[in-house]
C-alpha atoms as a PDB file:
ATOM      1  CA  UNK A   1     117.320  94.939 108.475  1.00  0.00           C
ATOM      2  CA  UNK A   2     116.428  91.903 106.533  1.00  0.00           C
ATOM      3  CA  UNK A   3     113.926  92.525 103.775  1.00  0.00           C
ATOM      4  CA  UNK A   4     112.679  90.442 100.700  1.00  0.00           C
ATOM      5  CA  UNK A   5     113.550  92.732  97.560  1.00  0.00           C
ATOM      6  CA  UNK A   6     110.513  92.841  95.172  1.00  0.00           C
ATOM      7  CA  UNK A   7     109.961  89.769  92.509  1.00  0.00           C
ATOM      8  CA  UNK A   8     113.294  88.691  94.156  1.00  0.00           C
ATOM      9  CA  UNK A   9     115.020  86.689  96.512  1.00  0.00           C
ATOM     10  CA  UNK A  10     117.186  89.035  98.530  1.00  0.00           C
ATOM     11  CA  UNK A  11     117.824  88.162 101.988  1.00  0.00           C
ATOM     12  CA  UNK A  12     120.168  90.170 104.255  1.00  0.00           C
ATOM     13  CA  UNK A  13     121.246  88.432 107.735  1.00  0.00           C
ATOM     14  CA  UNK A  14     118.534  85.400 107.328  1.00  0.00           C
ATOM     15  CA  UNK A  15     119.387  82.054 108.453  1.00  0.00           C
ATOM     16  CA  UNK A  16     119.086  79.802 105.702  1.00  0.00           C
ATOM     17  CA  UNK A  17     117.313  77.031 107.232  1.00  0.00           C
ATOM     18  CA  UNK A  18     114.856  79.458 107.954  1.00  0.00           C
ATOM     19  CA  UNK A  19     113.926  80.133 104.472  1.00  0.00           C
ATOM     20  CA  UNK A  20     111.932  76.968 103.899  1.00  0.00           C
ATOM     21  CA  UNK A  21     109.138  78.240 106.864  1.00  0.00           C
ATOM     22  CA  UNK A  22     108.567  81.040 104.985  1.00  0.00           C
ATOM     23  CA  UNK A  23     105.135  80.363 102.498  1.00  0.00           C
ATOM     24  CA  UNK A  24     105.805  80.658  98.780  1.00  0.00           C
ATOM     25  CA  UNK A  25     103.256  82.729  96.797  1.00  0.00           C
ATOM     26  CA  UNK A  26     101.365  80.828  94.264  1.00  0.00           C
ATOM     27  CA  UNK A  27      99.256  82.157  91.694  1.00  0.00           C
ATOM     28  CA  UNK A  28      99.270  85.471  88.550  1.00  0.00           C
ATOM     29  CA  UNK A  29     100.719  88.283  89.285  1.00  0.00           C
ATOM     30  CA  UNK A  30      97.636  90.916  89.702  1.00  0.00           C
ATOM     31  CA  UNK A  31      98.207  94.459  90.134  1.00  0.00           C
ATOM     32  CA  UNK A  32      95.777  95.767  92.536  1.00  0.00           C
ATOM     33  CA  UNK A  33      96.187  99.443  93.008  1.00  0.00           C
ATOM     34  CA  UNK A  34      97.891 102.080  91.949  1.00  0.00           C
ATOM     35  CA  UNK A  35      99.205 104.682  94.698  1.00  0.00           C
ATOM     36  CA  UNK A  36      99.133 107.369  94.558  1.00  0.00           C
ATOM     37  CA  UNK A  37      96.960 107.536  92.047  1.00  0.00           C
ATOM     38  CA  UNK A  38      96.992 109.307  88.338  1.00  0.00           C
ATOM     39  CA  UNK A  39      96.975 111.998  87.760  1.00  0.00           C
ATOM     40  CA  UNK A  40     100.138 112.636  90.937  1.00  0.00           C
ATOM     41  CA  UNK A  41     103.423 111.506  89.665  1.00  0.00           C
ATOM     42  CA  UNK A  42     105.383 108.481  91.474  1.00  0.00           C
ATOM     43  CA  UNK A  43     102.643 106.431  91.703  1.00  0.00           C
ATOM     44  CA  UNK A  44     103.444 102.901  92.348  1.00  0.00           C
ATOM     45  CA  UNK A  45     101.893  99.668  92.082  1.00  0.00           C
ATOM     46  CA  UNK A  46     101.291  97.091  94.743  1.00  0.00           C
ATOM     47  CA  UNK A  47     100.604  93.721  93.931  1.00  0.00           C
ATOM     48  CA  UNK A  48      98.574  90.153  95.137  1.00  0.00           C
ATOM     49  CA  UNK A  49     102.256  89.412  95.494  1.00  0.00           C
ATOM     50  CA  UNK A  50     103.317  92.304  97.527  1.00  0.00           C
ATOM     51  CA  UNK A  51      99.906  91.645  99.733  1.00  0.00           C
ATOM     52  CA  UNK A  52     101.520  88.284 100.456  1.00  0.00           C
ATOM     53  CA  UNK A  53     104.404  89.691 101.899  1.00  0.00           C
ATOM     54  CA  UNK A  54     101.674  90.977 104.656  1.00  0.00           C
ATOM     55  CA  UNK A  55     101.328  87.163 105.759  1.00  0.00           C
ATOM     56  CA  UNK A  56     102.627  86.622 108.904  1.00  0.00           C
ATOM     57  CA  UNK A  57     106.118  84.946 108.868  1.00  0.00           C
ATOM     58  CA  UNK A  58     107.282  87.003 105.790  1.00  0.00           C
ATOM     59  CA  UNK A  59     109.462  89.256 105.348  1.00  0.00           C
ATOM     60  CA  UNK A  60     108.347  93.224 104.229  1.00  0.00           C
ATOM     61  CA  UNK A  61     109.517  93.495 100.511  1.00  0.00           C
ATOM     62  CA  UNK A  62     110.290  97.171  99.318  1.00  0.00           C
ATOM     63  CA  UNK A  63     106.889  97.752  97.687  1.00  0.00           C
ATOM     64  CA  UNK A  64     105.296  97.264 100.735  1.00  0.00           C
ATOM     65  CA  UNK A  65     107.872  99.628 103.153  1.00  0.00           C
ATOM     66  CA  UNK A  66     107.778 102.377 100.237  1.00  0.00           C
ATOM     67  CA  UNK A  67     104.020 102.231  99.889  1.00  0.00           C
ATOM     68  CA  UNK A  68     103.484 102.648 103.231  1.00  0.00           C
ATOM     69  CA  UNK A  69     106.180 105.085 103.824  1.00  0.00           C
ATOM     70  CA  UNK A  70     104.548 107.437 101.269  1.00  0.00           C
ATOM     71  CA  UNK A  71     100.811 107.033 102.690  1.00  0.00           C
ATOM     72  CA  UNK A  72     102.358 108.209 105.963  1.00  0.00           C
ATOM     73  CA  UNK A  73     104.054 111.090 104.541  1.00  0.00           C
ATOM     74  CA  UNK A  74     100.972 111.901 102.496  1.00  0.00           C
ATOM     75  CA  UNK A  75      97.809 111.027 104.316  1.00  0.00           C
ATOM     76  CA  UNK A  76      99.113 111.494 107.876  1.00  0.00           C
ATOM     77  CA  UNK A  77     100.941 114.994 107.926  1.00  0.00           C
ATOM     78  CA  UNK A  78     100.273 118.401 107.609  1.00  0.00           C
ATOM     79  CA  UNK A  79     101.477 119.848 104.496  1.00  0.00           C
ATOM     80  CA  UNK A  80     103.621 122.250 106.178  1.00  0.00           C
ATOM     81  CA  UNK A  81     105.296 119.194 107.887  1.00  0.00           C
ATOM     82  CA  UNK A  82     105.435 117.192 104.964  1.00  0.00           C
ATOM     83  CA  UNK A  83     107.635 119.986 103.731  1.00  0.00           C
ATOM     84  CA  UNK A  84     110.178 119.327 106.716  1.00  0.00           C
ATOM     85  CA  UNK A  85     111.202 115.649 105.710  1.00  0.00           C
ATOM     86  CA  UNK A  86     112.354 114.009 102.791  1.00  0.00           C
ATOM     87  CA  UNK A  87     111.579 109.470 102.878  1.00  0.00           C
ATOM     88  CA  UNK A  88     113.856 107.887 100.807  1.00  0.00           C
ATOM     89  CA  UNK A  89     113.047 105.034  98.984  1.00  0.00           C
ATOM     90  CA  UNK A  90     113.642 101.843 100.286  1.00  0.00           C
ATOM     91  CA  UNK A  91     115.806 101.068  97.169  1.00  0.00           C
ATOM     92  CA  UNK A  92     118.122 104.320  97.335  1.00  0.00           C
ATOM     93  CA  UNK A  93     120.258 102.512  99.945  1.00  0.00           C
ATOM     94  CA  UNK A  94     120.540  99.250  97.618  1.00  0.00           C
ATOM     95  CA  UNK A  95     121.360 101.884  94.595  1.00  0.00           C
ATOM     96  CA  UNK A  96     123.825 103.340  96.399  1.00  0.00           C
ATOM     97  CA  UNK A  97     126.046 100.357  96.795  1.00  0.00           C
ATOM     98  CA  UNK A  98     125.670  98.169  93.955  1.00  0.00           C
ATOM     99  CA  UNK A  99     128.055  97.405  91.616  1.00  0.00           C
ATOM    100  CA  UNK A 100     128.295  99.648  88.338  1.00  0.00           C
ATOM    101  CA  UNK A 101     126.183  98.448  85.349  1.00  0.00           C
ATOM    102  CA  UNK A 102     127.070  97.352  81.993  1.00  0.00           C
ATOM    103  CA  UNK A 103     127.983  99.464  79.431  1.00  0.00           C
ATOM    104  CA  UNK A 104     128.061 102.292  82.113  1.00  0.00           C
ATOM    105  CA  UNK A 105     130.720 105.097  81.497  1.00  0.00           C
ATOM    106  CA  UNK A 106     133.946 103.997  83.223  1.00  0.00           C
ATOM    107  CA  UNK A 107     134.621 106.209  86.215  1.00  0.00           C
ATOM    108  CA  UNK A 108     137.287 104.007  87.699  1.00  0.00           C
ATOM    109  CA  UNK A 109     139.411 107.040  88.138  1.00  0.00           C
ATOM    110  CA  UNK A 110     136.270 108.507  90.658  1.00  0.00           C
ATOM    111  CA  UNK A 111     137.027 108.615  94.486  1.00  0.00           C
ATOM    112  CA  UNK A 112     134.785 105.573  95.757  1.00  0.00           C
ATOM    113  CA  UNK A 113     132.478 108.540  97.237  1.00  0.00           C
ATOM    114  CA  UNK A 114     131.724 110.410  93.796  1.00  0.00           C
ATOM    115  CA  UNK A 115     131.393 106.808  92.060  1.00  0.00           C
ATOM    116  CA  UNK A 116     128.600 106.446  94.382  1.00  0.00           C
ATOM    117  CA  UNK A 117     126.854 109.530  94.318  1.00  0.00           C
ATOM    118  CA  UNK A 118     126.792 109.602  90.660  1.00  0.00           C
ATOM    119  CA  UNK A 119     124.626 106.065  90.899  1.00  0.00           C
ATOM    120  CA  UNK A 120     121.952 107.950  92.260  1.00  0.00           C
ATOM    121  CA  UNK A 121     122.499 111.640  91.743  1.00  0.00           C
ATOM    122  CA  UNK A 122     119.453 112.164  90.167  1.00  0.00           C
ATOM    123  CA  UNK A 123     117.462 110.501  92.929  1.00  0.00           C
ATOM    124  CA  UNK A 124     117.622 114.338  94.306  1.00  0.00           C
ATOM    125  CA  UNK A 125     117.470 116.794  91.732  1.00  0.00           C
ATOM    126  CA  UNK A 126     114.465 118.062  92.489  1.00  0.00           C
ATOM    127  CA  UNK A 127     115.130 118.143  96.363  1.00  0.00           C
ATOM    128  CA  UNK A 128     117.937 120.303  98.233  1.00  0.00           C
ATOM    129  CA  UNK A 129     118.190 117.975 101.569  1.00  0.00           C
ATOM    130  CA  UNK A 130     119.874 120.686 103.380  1.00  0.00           C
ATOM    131  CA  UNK A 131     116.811 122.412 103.425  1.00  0.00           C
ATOM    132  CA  UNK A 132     114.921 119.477 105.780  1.00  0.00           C
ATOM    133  CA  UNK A 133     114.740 119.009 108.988  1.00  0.00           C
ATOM    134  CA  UNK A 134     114.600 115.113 108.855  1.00  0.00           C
ATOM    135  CA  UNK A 135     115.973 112.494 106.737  1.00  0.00           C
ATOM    136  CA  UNK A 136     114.464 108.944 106.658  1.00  0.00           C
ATOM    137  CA  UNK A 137     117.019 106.650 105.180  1.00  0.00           C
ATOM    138  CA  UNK A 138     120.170 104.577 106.473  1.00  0.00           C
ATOM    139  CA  UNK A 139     122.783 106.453 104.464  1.00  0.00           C
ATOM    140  CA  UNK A 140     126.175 106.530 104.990  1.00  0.00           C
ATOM    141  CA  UNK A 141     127.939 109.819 105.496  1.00  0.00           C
ATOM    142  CA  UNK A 142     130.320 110.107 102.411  1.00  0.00           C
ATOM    143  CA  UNK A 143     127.306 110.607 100.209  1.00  0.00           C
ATOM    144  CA  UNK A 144     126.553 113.725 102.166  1.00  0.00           C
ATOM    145  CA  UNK A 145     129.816 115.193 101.679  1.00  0.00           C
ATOM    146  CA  UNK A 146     129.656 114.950  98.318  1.00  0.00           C
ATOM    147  CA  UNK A 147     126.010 116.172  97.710  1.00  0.00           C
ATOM    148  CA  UNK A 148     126.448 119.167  99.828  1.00  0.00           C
ATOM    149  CA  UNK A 149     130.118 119.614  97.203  1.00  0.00           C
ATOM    150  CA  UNK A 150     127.457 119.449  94.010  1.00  0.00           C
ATOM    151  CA  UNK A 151     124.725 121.573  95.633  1.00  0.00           C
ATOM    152  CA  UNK A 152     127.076 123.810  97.094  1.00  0.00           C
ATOM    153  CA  UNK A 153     130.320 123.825  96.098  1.00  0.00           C
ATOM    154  CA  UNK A 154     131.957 124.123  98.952  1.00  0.00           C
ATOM    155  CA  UNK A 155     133.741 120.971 100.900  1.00  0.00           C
ATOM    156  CA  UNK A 156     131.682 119.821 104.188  1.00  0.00           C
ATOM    157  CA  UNK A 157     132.547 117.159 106.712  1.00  0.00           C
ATOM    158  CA  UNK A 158     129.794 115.061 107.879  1.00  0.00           C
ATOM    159  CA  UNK A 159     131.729 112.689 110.202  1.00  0.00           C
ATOM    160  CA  UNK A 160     130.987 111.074 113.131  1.00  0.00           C
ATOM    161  CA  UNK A 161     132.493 114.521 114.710  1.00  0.00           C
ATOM    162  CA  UNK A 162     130.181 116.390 113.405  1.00  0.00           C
ATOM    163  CA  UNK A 163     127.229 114.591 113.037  1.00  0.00           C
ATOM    164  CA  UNK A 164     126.941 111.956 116.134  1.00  0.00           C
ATOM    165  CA  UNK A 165     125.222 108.795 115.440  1.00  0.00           C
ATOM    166  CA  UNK A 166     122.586 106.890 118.621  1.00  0.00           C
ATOM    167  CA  UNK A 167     120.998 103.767 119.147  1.00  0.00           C
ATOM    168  CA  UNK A 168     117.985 104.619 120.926  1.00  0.00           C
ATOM    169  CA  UNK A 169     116.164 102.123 123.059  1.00  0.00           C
ATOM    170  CA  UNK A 170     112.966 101.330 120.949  1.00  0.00           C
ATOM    171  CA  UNK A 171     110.559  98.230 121.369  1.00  0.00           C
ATOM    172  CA  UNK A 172     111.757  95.748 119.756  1.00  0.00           C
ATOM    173  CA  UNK A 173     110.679  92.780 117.636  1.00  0.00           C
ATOM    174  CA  UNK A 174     110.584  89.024 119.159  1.00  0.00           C
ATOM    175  CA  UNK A 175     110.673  87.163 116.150  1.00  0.00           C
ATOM    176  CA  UNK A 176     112.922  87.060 113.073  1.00  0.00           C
ATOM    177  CA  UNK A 177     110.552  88.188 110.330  1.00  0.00           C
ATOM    178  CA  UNK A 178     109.050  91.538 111.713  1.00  0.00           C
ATOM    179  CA  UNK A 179     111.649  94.083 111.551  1.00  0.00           C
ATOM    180  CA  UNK A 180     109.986  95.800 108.695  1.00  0.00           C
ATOM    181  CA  UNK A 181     106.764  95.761 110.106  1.00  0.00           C
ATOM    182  CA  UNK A 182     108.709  97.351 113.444  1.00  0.00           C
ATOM    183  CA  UNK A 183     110.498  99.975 110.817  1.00  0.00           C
ATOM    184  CA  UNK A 184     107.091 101.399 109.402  1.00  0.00           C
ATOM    185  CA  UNK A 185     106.206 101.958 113.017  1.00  0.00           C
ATOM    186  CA  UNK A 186     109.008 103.470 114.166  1.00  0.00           C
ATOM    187  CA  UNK A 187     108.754 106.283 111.414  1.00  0.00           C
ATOM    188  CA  UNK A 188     104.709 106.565 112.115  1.00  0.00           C
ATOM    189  CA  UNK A 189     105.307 107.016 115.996  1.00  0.00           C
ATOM    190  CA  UNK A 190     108.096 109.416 114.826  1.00  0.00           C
ATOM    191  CA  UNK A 191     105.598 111.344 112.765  1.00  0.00           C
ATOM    192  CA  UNK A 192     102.296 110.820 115.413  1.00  0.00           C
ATOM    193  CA  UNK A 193     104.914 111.769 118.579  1.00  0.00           C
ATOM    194  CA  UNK A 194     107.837 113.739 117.390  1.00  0.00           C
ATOM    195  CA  UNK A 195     110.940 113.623 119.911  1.00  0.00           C
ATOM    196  CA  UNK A 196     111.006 116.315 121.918  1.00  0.00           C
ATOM    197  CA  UNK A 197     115.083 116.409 122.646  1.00  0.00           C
ATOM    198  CA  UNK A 198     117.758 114.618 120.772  1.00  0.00           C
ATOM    199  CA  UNK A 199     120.165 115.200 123.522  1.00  0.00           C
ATOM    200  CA  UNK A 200     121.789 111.411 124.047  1.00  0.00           C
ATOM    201  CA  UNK A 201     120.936 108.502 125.400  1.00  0.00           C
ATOM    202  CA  UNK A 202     117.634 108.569 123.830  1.00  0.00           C
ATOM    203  CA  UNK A 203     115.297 106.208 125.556  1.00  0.00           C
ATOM    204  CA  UNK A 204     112.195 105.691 123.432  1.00  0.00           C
ATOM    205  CA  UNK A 205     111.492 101.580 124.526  1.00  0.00           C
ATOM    206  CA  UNK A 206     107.935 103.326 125.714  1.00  0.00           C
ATOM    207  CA  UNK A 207     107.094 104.955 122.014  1.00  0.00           C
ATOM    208  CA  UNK A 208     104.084 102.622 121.210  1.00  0.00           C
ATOM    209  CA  UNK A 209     102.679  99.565 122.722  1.00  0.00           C
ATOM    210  CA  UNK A 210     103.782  96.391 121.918  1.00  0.00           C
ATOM    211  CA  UNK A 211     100.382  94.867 121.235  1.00  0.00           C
ATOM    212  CA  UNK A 212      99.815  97.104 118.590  1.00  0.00           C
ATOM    213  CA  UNK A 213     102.481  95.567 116.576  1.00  0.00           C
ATOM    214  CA  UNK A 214      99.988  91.939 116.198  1.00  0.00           C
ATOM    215  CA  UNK A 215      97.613  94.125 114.212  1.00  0.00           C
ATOM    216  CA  UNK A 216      99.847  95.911 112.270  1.00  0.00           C
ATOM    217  CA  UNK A 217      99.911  93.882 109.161  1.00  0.00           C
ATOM    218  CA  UNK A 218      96.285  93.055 108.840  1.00  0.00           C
ATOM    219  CA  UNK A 219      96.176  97.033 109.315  1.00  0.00           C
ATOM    220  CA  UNK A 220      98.229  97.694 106.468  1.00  0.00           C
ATOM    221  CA  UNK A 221      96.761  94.636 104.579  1.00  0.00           C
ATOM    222  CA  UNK A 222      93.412  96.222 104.991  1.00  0.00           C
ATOM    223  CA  UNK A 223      94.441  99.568 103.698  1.00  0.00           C
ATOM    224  CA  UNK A 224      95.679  98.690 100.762  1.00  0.00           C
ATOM    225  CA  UNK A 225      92.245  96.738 100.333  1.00  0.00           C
ATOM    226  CA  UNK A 226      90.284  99.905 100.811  1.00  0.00           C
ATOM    227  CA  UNK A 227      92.403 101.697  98.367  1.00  0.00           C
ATOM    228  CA  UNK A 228      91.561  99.266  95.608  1.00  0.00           C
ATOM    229  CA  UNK A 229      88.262  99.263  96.912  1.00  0.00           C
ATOM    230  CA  UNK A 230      87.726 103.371  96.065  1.00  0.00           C
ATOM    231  CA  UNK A 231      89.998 103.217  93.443  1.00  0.00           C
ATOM    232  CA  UNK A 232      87.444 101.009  91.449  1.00  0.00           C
ATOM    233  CA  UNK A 233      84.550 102.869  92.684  1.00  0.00           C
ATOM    234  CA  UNK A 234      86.444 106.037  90.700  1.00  0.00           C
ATOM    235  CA  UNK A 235      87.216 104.260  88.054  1.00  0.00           C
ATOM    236  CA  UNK A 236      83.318 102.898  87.766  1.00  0.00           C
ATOM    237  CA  UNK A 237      81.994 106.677  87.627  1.00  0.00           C
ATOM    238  CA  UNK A 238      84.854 108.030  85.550  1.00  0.00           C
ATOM    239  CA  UNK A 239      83.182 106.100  83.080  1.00  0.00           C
ATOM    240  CA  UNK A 240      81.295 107.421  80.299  1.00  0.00           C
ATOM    241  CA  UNK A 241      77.564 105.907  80.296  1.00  0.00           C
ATOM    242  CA  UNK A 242      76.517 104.690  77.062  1.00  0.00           C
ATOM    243  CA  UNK A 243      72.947 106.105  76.078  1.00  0.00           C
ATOM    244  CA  UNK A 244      70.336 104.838  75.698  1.00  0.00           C
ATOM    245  CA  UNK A 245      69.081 104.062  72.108  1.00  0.00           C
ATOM    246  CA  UNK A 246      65.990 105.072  71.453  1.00  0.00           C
ATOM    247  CA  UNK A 247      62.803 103.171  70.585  1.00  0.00           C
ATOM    248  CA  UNK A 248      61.470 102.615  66.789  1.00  0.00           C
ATOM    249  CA  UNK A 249      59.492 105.502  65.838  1.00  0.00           C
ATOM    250  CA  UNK A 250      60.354 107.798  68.861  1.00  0.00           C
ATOM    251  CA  UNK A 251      61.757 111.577  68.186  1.00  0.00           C
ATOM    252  CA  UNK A 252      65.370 111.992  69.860  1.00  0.00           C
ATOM    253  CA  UNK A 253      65.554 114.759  72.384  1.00  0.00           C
ATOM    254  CA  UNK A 254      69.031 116.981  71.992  1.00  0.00           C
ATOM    255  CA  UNK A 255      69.734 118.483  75.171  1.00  0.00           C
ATOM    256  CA  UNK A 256      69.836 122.162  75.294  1.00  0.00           C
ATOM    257  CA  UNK A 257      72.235 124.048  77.458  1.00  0.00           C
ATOM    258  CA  UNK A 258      70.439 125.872  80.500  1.00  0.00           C
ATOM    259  CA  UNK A 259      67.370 123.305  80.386  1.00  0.00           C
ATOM    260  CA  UNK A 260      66.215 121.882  83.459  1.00  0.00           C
ATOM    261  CA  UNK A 261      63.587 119.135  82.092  1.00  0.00           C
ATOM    262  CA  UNK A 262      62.626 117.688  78.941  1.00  0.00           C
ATOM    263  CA  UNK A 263      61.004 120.240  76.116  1.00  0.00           C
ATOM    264  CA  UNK A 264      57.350 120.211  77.248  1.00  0.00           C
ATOM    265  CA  UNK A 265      54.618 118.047  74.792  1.00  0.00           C
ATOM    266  CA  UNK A 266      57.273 115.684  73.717  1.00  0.00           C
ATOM    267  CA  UNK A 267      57.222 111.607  74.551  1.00  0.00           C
ATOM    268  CA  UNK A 268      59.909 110.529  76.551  1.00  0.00           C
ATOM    269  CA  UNK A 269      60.650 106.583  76.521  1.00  0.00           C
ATOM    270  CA  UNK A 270      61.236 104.639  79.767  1.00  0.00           C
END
């Protein structure tokens, strides 16, 4: 899948004379919303930059597949199905393979498996995937074998034996810049129409209409702009209101708790 990595320039499978059709954003960086919002934890923020990424041409960046990704799971499922499925981030994958950092303890010695679980180990710590029904990531199958060995502490094969892999038929994409517009869908018509069998082939080319897919980034584009929208409307009346001094020569009124009006006989300015 070829995304644009967030205030990057990471390109996977792009043809480089393509790059110069694609429009540049100009302009400060303002954040626009936060989601979700304080006081739930993992809130994160989405950009002017990020909406830009919603222009057609462009390619998804990771704020925009994660945000959306986590309004699905959030907004659009029953809690009790919510429960069932665990999203990954769209940078776990990235995580996964990158080269070791700086200064990082030297774990040359480490099968190639454990030196890649240990780059995002914590990414799960709060979440036993064995329990869940569904994963949503690409992963490959060696980190499986050796997060079911920490979790459990037993040895588990997760090859292609034992868990077999598909290419359904989906709709697919006619240009080179929407496959991660066509990647949110797939996961929303996953979570609106759940498949009823697994048993192989899969043939899901009829899972949503094509002409839904023009829309669907001035759909997203528009949500986001409604959650900044209500956002500052919460913000507005989380605000304390000043009061109101009062005028030269005019007795202040304390409140009094259990009053439902102003003492009786006393002025009360405009």
């Amino acid at each position: 899948m070829a995304t644009r990595q967030h205030a990057g320039g990471y390109f996977e499978d792009e043809d480089e004379d393509m790059t110069d059709l694609q429009p540049t954003f100009c302009g400060p960086i303002v954040k626009l919303m936060v989601y979700p919002p304080p006081p739930a934890k993992g809130g994160m923020a989405v950009t002017n930059e990020d909406l830009h990424c919603l222009n057609d041409g462009e390619f998804l960046n990771d704020v925009i597949l994660d945000f959306y990704l986590k309004y699905l799971v959030l907004e659009k499922l029953k809690q009790d199905d919510a429960q069932r499925i665990h999203v990954f981030s769209s940078f776990f994958y990235k995580r996964l393979n990158q080269r070791e950092r700086r200064h990082a303890p030297d774990t040359s010695s480490l099968p190639i498996q454990k030196r890649k679980h240990n780059r995002v180990k914590t990414w799960t710590r709060h979440v036993d995937l064995f329990q869940k029904d569904f994963i949503f990531v690409p992963i490959n199958e060696s980190y499986l074998e050796v997060e079911w060995e920490v979790r459990k502490g037993t040895q588990r094969s997760f090859g292609k034996d034992v868990m077999k892999g598909s290419s359904p038929r989906v709709p697919q994409q006619d240009n080179f810049s929407d496959c991660g517009v066509y990647v949110l869908q797939y996961v929303e018509s996953f979570f609106e129409s759940p498949i009823p069998s697994f048993h192989l082939p899969l043939n899901l080319s009829g899972w949503f209409p094509q002409p839904r897919m023009k829309t669907k980034r001035e759909e997203i584009r528009e949500l986001i702009l409604r959650i900044k929208e209500q956002q500052e409307v919460d913000k507005r009346e989380a605000e304390p209101v000043p009061a109101t001094p009062s005028s030269p020569g005019e007795p202040e009124i304390e409140e009094t708790s259990g009053s439902t009006g102003p003492p009786p006989n006393l002025p009360i300015g405009p």
